[in-house]
Every structure is written in structure tokens, then in C-alpha cells.
Protein backbone atom coordinates (compact mmCIF):
# COMPACT_ATOMS: atom_id res chain seq x y z
CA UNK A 1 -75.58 -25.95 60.91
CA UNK A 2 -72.22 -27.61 60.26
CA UNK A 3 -69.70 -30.45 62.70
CA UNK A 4 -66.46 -30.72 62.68
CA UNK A 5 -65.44 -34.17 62.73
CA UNK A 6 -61.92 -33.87 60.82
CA UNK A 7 -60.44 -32.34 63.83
CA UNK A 8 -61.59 -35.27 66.12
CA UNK A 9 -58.72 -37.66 67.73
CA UNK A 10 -59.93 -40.64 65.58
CA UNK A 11 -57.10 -42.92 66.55
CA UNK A 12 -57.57 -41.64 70.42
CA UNK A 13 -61.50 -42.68 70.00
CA UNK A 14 -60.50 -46.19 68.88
CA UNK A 15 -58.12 -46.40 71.84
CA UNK A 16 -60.99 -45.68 74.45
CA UNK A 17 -63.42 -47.89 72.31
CA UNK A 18 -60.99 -50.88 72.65
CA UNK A 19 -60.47 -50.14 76.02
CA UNK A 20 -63.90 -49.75 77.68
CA UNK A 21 -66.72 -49.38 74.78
CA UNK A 22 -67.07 -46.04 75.05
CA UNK A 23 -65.37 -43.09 73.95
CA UNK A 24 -65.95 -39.15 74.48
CA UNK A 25 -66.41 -36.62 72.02
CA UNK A 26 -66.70 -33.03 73.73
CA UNK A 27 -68.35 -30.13 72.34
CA UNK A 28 -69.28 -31.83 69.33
CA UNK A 29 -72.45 -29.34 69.46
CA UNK A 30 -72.36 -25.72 71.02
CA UNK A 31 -74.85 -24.57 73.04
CA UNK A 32 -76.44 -22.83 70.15
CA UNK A 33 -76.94 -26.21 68.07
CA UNK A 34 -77.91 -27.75 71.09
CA UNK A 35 -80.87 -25.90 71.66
CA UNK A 36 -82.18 -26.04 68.08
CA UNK A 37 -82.19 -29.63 68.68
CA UNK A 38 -83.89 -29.77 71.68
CA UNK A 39 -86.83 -27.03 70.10
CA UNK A 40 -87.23 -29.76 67.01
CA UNK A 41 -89.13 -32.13 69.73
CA UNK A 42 -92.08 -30.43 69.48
CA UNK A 43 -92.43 -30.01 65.52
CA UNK A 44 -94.19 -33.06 65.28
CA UNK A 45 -93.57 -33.34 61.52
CA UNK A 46 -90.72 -34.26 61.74
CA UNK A 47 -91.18 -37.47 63.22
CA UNK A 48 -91.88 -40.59 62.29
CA UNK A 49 -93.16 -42.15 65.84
CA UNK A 50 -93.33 -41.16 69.61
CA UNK A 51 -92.63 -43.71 71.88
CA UNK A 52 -93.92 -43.39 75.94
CA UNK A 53 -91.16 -45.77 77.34
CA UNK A 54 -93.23 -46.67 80.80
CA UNK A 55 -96.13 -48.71 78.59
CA UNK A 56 -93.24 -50.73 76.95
CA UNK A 57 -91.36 -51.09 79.88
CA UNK A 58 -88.51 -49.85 78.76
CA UNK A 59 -88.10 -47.08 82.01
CA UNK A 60 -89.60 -43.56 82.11
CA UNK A 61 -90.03 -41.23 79.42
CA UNK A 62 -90.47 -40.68 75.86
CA UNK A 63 -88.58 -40.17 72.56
CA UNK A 64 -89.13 -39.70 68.98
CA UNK A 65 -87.95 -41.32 65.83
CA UNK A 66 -87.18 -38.77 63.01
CA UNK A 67 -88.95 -39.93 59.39
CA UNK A 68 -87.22 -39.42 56.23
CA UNK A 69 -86.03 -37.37 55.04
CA UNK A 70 -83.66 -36.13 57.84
CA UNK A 71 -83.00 -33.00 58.87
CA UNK A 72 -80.31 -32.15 56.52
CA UNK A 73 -77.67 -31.30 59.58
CA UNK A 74 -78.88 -34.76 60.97
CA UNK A 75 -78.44 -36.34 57.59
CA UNK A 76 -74.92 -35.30 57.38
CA UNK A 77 -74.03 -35.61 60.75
CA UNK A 78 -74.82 -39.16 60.44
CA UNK A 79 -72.80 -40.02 57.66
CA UNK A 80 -69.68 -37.97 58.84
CA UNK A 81 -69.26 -39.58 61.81
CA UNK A 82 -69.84 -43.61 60.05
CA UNK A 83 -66.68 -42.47 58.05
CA UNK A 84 -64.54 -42.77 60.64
CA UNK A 85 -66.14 -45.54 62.73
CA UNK A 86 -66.54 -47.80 59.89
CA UNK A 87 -62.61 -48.72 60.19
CA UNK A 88 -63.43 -49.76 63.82
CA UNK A 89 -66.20 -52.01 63.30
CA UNK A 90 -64.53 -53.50 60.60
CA UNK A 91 -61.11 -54.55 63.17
CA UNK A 92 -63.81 -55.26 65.46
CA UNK A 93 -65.50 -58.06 63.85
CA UNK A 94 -62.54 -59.22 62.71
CA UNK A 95 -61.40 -59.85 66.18
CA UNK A 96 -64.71 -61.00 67.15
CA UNK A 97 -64.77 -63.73 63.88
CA UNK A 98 -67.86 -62.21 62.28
CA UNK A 99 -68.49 -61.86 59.09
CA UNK A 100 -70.29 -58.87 57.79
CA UNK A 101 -68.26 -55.96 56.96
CA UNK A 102 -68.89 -52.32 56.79
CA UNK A 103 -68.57 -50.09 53.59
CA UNK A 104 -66.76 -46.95 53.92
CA UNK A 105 -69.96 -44.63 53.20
CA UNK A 106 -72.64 -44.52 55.14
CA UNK A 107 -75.37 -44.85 52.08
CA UNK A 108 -73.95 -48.11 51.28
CA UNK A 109 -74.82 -49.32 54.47
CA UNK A 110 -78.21 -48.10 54.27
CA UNK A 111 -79.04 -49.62 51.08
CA UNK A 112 -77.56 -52.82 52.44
CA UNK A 113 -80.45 -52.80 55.52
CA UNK A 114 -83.11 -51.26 53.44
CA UNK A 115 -82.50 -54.04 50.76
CA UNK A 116 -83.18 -56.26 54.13
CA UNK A 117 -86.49 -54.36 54.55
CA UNK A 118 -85.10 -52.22 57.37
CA UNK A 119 -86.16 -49.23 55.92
CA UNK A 120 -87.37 -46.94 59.28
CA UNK A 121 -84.72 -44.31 60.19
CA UNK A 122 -83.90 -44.64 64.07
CA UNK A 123 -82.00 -41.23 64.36
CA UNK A 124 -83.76 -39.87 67.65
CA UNK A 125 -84.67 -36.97 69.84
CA UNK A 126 -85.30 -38.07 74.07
CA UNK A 127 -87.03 -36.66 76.90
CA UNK A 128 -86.82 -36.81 80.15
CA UNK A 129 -88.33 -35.42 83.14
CA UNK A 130 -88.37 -35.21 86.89
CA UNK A 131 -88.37 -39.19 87.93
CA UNK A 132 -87.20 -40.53 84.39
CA UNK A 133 -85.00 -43.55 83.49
CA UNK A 134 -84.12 -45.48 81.05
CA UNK A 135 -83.53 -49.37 81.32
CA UNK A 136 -80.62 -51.24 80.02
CA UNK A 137 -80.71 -52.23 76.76
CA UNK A 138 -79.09 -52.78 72.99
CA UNK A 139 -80.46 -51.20 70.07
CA UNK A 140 -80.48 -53.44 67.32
CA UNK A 141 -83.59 -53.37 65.36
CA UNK A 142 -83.03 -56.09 62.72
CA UNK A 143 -80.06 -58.16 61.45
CA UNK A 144 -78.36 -55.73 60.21
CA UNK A 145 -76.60 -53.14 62.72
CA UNK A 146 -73.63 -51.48 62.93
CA UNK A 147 -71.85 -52.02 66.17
CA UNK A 148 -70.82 -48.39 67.00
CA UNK A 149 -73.79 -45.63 67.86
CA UNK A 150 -73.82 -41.88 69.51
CA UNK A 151 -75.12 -39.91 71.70
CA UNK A 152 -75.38 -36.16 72.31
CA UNK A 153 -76.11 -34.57 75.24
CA UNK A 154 -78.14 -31.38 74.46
CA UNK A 155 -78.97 -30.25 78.08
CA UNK A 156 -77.01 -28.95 80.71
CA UNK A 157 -76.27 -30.91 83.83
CA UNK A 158 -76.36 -29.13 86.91
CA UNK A 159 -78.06 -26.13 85.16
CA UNK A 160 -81.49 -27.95 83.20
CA UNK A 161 -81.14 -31.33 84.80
CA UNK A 162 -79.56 -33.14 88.09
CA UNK A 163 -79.23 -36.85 88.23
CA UNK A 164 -79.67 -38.75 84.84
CA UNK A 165 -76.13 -40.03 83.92
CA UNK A 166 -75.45 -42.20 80.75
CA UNK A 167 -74.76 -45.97 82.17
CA UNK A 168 -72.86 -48.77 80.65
CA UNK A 169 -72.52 -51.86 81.53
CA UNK A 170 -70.22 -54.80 79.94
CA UNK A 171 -70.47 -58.20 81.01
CA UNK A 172 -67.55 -60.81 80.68
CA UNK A 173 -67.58 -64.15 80.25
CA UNK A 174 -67.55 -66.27 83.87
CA UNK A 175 -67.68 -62.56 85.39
CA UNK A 176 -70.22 -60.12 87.05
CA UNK A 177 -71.28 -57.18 84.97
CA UNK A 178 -69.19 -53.99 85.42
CA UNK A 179 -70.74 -50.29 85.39
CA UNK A 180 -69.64 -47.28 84.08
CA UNK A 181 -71.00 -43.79 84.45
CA UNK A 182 -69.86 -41.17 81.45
CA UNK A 183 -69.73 -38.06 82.89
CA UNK A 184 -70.78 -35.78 79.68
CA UNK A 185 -71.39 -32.14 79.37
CA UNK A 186 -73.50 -30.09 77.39
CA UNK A 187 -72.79 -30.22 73.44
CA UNK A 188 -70.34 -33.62 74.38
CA UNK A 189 -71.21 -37.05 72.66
CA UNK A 190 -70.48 -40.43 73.39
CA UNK A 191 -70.03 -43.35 70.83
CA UNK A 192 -70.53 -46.69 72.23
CA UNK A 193 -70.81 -50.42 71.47
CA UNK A 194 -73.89 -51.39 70.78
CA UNK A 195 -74.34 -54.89 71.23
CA UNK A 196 -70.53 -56.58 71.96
CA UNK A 197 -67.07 -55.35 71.39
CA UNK A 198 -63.52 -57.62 71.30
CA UNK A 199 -61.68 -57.87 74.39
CA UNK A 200 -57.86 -59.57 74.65
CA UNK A 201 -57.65 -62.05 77.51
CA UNK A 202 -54.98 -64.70 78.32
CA UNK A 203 -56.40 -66.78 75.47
CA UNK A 204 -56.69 -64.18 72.61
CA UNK A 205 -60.01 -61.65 72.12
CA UNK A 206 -63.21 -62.50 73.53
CA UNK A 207 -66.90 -61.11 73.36
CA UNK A 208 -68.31 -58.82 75.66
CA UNK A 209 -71.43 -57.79 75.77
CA UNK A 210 -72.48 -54.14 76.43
CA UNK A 211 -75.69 -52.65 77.27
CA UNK A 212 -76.67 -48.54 78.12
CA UNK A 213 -79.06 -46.84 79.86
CA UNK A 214 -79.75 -43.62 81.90
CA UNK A 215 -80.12 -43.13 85.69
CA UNK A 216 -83.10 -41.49 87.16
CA UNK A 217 -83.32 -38.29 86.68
CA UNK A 218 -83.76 -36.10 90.32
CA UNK A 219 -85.26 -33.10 88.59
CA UNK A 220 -85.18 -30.93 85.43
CA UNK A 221 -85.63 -31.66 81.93
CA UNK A 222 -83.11 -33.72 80.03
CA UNK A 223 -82.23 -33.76 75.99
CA UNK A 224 -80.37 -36.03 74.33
CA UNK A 225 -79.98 -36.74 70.36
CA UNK A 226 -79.03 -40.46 69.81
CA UNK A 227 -77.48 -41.25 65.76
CA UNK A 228 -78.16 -45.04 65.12
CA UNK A 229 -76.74 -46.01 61.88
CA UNK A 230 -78.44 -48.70 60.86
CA UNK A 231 -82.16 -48.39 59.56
CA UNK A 232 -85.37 -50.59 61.24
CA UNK A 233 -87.36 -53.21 60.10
């Protein structure tokens, strides 16, 4: 199973990042890669935990957290895509006047968190159901994170699922929160701030603060891969 990130419009992706928080990748999967995915959430040995979000509150549904070693598609996957996104969090905090930076492989990273004693992988598969949702929220897992993360939408919409639309919401300084609704289709992924991203106002960049979550599902089954980069304490 191979990606092609090379012929991605990095420099349109940082556009839409610095313009909303969010940018599109379509057909990062096909429909073939998509449903292998899907079919690994039932190989239990391949995970490392299984949380039931409605006993956590977190909304409705469940997902699991691959162990290590990754899949090797997943292991590459993540690392090809950090390339590129590592330049972006770097001008990022820079604008934002934070000081960590990001090294320009992903394994780097990872030996920075695990040398923090974040050493769970949080690469995961998620369910959903007739009736699901998932809450707003960041996912951060320990001091260090890397500000960028994706998702990949392995189901159809309209086809295996109605309803369930990936949310954002970004709220400003002195201002009420605004929402946005990604429309995605099968195979597409979305990278997204994770916590806050720069944004210029009258007085030079500011911090706003981003959150994600997914609507209620109406019926069907939803599938979605989510590649955190940063590991968990």
C-alpha cells in the first residue's frame, strides 16, 4: 500500500491552513485502501486500547489506538506527511512566539516526546454508528504536540453513512466562536490545527484557538483514520 504525497499542493495546503485551520487533501486513499482500513478495526491485535467515548463523555462511539509497531503503510504514511507540515508549524510558532521547534523527520520528533515519556502511539481507527457524535475537543496528550494532525475519511457519505460531518470551530479573542463544516469525500483527508494557529489582525498575529468534532450521525456506519504525530504519555 503506497501515498502519494509529492504530488500534493504543499504551498496551496499552507494557504488554506493560514487561512481557516484546515486544509483538504482529496483522494489521498482510494476506495480500495479505504476499505482495508476500515477491515483492520476488528483485528484486535493491532491495537493498543479501545476507547467507548459515551463513558468518558467525550460523545458517542468508539475508537482504537494502534500499538507499536504500526502498520507499516501507517508507519510511513505518518512520517510522509510530517515532512511537509513540519515547515508550517515551524512559521507557525514563530508567529505565535513559541518556542519549540519541529525537526524535519518525523523520528526526531518522536524521540523528542518519547524522551518526555510520551511513548503511546495515538495513530487511530473510529467508529461510528446510527446516533454517534463526537464532542469538541483538542488532542494533545502531553507537552509535547505537534500543532498540525489528519484525518481520513474511509466511508462513503451518502452511500455508508448520512449526517456525521467533520466540525471546526476557532474562537477569537473578544469574539464568538465560528463553525465550519468540511465537506470530505471518501479517500479525502483533512489536516487541521490542533490546539491554536496564528492569525494577522490590525495589531500583528494573534492566537486562535481551534477545536474539532463530528456531528451526529443520522444513520449508517462511519470510518475515519486520524494520524496524530506526536506520541502519549
Amino acid at each position: 500500500m503506497s501515498f502519494d504525497v509529492a504530488t500534493i499542493n504543499w504551498q496551496g495546503v499552507a494557504d488554506d491552513l493560514d487561512a481557516r485551520g484546515a486544509a483538504v487533501l482529496p483522494a489521498l486513499f482510494s476506495a480500495a485502501q479505504c476499505a482495508e482500513f476500515s477491515a483492520r478495526y476488528d483485528d484486535s491485535a493491532l491495537f493498543r486500547s479501545r476507547v467507548v467515548m459515551a463513558r468518558h463523555g467525550y460523545g458517542r462511539g468508539e475508537y482504537q489506538y494502534f500499538r507499536y509497531p504500526l502498520p507499516p503503510a501507517l508507519r510511513e504514511l505518518r512520517a510522509a506527511l510530517y515532512a511537509p507540515l513540519a515547515p508550517i508549524a515551524n512559521r507557525w510558532y514563530e508567529r505565535m512566539n513559541l518556542a519549540p521547534r519541529f525537526p524535519p523527520h518525523h523520528a526526531d520528533f518522536i524521540t523528542r516526546c518519547h524522551a518526555a515519556g510520551q511513548l503511546r502511539p495515538t495513530p487511530l481507527l473510529l467508529r461510528y454508528g446510527a446516533g454517534d457524535y463526537n464532542h469538541l475537543h483538542q488532542d494533545l496528550y502531553g507537552e509535547h504536540f505537534f500543532p498540525l494532525q489528519v484525518a481520513v475519511l474511509l466511508s462513503a457519505p451518502g452511500r455508508d453513512f448520512e449526517g456525521g460531518e467533520f466540525v471546526l470551530t476557532e474562537q477569537r479573542p473578544r469574539q464568538q466562536s465560528r463553525v465550519e463544516v468540511i465537506d470530505l469525500k471518501q479517500g479525502d483527508a483533512v489536516v487541521f490545527a490542533v490546539n491554536q494557529r496564528p492569525q494577522n489582525g490590525t495589531r500583528g498575529d494573534y492566537r486562535v484557538t481551534m477545536r474539532h468534532g463530528v456531528s451526529r450521525l443520522r444513520e449508517g456506519r462511519r470510518h475515519t483514520l486520524g494520524i496524530i504525530f506526536h506520541d502519549a504519555l
